[in-house]
Protein backbone atom coordinates (compact mmCIF):
# COMPACT_ATOMS: atom_id res chain seq x y z
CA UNK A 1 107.00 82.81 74.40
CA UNK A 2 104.04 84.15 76.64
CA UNK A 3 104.25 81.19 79.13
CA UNK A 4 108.12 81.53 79.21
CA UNK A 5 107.23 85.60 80.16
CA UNK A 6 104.75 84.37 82.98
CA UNK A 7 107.16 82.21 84.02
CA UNK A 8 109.67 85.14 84.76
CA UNK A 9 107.29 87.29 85.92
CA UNK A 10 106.35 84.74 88.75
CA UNK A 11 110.11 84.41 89.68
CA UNK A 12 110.29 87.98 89.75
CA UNK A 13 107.42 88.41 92.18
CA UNK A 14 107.96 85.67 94.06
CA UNK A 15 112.24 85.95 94.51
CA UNK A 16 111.88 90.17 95.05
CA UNK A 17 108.25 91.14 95.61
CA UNK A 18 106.28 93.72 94.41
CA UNK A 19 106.50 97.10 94.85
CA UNK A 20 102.68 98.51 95.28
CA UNK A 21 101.44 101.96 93.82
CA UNK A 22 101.95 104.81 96.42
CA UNK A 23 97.89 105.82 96.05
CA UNK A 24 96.77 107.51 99.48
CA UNK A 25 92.89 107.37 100.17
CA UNK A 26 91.86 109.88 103.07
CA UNK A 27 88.15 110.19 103.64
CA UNK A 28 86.82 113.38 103.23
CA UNK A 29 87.02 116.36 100.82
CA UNK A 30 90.75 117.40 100.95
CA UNK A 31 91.27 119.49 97.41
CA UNK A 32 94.63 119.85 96.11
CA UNK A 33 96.80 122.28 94.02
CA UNK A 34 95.05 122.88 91.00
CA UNK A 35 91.92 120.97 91.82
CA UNK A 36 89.16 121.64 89.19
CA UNK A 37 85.32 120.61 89.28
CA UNK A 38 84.66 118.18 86.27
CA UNK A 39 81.88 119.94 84.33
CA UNK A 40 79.41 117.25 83.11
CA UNK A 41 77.07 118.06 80.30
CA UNK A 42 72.90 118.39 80.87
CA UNK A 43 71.23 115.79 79.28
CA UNK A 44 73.38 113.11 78.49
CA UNK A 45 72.58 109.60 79.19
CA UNK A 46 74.77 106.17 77.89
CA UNK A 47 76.84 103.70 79.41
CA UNK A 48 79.58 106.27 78.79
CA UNK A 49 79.13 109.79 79.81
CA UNK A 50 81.96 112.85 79.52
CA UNK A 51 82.69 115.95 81.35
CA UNK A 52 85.77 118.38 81.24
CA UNK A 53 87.05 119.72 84.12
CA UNK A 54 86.82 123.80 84.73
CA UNK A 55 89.59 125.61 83.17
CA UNK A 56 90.80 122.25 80.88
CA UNK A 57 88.93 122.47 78.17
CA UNK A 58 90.97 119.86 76.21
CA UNK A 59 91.03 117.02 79.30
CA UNK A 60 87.63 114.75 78.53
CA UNK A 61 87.21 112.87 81.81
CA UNK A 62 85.25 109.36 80.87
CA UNK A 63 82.32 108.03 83.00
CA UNK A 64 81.99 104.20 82.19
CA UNK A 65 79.36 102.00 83.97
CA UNK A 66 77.43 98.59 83.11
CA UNK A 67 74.92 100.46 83.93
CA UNK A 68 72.81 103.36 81.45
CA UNK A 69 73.85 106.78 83.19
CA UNK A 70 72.43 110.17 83.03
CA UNK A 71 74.03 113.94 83.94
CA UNK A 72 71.01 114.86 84.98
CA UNK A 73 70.53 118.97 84.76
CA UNK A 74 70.11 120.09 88.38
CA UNK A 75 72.33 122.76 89.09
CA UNK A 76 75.04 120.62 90.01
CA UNK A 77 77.38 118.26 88.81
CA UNK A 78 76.59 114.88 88.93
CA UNK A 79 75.29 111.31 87.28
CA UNK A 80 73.05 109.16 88.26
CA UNK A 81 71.25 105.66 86.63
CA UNK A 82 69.76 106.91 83.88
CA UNK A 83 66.08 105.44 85.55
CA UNK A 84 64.74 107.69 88.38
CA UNK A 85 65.30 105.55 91.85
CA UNK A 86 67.33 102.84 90.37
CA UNK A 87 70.68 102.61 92.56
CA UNK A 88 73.86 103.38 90.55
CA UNK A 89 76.59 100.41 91.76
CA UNK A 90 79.32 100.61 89.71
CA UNK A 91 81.54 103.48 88.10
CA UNK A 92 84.40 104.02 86.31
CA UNK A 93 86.39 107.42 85.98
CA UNK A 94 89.48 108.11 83.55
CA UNK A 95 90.43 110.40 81.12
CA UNK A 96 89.79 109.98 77.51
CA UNK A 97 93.44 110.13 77.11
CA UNK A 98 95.66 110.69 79.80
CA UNK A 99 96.66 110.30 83.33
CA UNK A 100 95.90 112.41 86.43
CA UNK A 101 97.50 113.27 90.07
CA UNK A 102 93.96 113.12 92.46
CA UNK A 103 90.63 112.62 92.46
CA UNK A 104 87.83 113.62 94.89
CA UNK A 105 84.13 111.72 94.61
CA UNK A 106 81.39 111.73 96.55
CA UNK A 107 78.88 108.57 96.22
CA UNK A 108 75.87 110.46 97.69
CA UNK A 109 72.78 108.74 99.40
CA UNK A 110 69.60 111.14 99.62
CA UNK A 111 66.36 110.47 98.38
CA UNK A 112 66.49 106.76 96.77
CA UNK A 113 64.35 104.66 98.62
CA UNK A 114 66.18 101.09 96.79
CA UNK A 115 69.58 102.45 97.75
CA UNK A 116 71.47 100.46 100.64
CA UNK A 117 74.96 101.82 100.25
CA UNK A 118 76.98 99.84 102.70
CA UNK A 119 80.75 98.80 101.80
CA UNK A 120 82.18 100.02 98.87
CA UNK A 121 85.61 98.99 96.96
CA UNK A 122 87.75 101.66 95.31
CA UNK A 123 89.95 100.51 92.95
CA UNK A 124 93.13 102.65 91.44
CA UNK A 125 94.68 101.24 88.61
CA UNK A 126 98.18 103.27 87.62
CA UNK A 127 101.91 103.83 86.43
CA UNK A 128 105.10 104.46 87.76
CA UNK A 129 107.22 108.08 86.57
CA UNK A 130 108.08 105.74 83.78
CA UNK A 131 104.59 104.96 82.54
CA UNK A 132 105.21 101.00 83.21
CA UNK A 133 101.45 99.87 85.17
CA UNK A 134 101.57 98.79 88.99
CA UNK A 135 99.49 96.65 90.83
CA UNK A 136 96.28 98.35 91.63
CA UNK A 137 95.25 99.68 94.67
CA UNK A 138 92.06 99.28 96.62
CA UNK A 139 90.03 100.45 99.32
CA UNK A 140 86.86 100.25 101.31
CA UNK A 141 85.31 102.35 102.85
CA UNK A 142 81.34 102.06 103.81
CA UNK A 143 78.51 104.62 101.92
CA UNK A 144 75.91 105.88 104.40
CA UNK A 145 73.09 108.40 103.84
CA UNK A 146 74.66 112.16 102.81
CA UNK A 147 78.05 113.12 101.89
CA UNK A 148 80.47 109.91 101.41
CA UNK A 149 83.57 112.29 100.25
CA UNK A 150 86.71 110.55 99.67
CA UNK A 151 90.15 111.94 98.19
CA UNK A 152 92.49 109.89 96.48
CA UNK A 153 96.05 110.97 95.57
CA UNK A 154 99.05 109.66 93.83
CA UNK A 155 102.74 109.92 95.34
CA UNK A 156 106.05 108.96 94.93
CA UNK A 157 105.78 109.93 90.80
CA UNK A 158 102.73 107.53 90.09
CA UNK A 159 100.18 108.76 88.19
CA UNK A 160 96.27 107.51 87.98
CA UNK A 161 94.98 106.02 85.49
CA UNK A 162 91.39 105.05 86.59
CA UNK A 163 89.18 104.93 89.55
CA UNK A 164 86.70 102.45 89.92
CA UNK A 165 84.05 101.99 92.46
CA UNK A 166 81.65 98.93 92.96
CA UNK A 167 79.01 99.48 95.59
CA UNK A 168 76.62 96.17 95.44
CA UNK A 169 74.07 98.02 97.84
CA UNK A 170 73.57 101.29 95.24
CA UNK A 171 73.62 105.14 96.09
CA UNK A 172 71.96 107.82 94.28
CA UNK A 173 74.35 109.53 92.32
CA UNK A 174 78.00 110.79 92.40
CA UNK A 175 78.25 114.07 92.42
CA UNK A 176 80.88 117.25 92.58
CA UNK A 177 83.78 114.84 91.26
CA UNK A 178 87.24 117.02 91.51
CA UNK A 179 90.45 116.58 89.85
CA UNK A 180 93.80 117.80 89.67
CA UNK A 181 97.11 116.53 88.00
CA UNK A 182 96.24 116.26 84.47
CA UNK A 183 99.11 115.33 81.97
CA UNK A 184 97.89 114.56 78.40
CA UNK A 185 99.41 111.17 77.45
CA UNK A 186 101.26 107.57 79.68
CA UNK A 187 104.72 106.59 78.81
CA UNK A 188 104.36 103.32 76.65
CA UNK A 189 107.24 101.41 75.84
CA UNK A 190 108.21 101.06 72.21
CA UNK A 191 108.98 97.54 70.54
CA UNK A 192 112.77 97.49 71.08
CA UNK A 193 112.19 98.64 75.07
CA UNK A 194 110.26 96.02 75.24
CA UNK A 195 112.55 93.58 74.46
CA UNK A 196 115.13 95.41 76.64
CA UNK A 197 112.54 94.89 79.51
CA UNK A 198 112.35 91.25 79.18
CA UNK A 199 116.14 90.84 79.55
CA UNK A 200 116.18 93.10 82.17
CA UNK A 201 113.15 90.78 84.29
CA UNK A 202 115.27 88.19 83.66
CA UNK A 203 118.55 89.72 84.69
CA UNK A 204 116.69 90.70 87.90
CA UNK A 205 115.11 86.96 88.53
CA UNK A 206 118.74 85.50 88.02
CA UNK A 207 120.18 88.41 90.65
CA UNK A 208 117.18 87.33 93.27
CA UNK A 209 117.30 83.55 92.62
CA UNK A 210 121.70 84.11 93.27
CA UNK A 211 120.47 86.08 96.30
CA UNK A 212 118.11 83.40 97.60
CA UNK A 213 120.24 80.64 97.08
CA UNK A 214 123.25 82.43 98.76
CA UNK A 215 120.78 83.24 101.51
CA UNK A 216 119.97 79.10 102.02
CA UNK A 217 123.49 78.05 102.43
């Protein structure tokens, strides 16, 4: 059954195409309606840290990494490797349950004398206004010394369901993440729609396989 299911999926993509996520990166701190600081907690340290952003209370915003992290109690928000001078290179930010609109990050180089920086990948993984996932979205953009702001928004419906970011060179920490859009739960299809979505990919691989063949005559 799954390699008949591949098997349409490829038709699908290949006959029609894809339609990408409507994510918009823009470098630089551009806050939207309702953007909130995520609050991270003093102390904490794990492969999985939490904050909340201000105001939401009941939002937990998840940061995952291979890597041990600390929210290190300086004032500010922000995590770092949980060892002092050891460059943080990957990071992973989503809600504990959850989707949301935008995000604003800020890989910061200052003081860490192992820290190169250098390009970095942003990846967006989300769904459509119906909760089905899209392709994700990526984007590079290089980390120098200071401020590295970037803002990240959803359009056209989408919603976000992670951010990733994989920096081989390292920076210091990431700190004064922002967020906006929260909505408490994704559309997931139950059993039966499921089966209704099957017939429907194949309905629509028929219709562009029809189409292509008309087209080749």
């Amino acid at each position: 059954m799954f390699r008949h299911l591949r098997t349409l999926l490829v038709l699908v993509v290949a006959s029609c195409g894809i339609l990408n996520a409507s994510i918009i990166f823009t470098l630089g701190n551009h806050p939207q309606p309702g953007e909130a600081n995520i609050l991270l907690n003093s102390g904490g340290t794990g492969t999985m840290v939490t904050g909340t952003p201000n105001g939401f209370p009941s939002f937990a915003v998840n940061f995952t990494s291979t890597e041990t992290l600390a929210e290190p109690s300086s004032g500010q928000a922000r995590i770092t490797d949980d060892v002092i001078g050891v460059p943080l290179t990957n990071l992973m930010i989503a809600l504990a349950l959850g989707t949301y609109g935008d995000l604003i990050i800020n890989p910061f180089i200052g003081g860490c004398a192992t820290c190169a920086g250098g390009t970095a990948t942003i990846t967006v993984n989300s769904v459509d206004s119906g909760g089905n996932p899209e392709a994700p979205s990526t984007f590079t953009y290089t980390i120098d010394n200071g401020d590295n702001f970037l803002t990240i928004v959803a359009s056209g419906g989408e919603r976000i369901t992670s951010t990733s970011i994989d920096n081989p060179g390292g920076f210091d920490d990431l700190r004064q993440p922002r967020i906006s859009g929260l909505g408490l739960s994704t559309t997931v299809p139950e059993p039966g729609t499921s089966v209704l979505l099957l017939f429907g990919l194949a309905s629509v691989a028929a219709g562009c396989l029809r189409r292509s063949r008309a087209d080749r005559r």
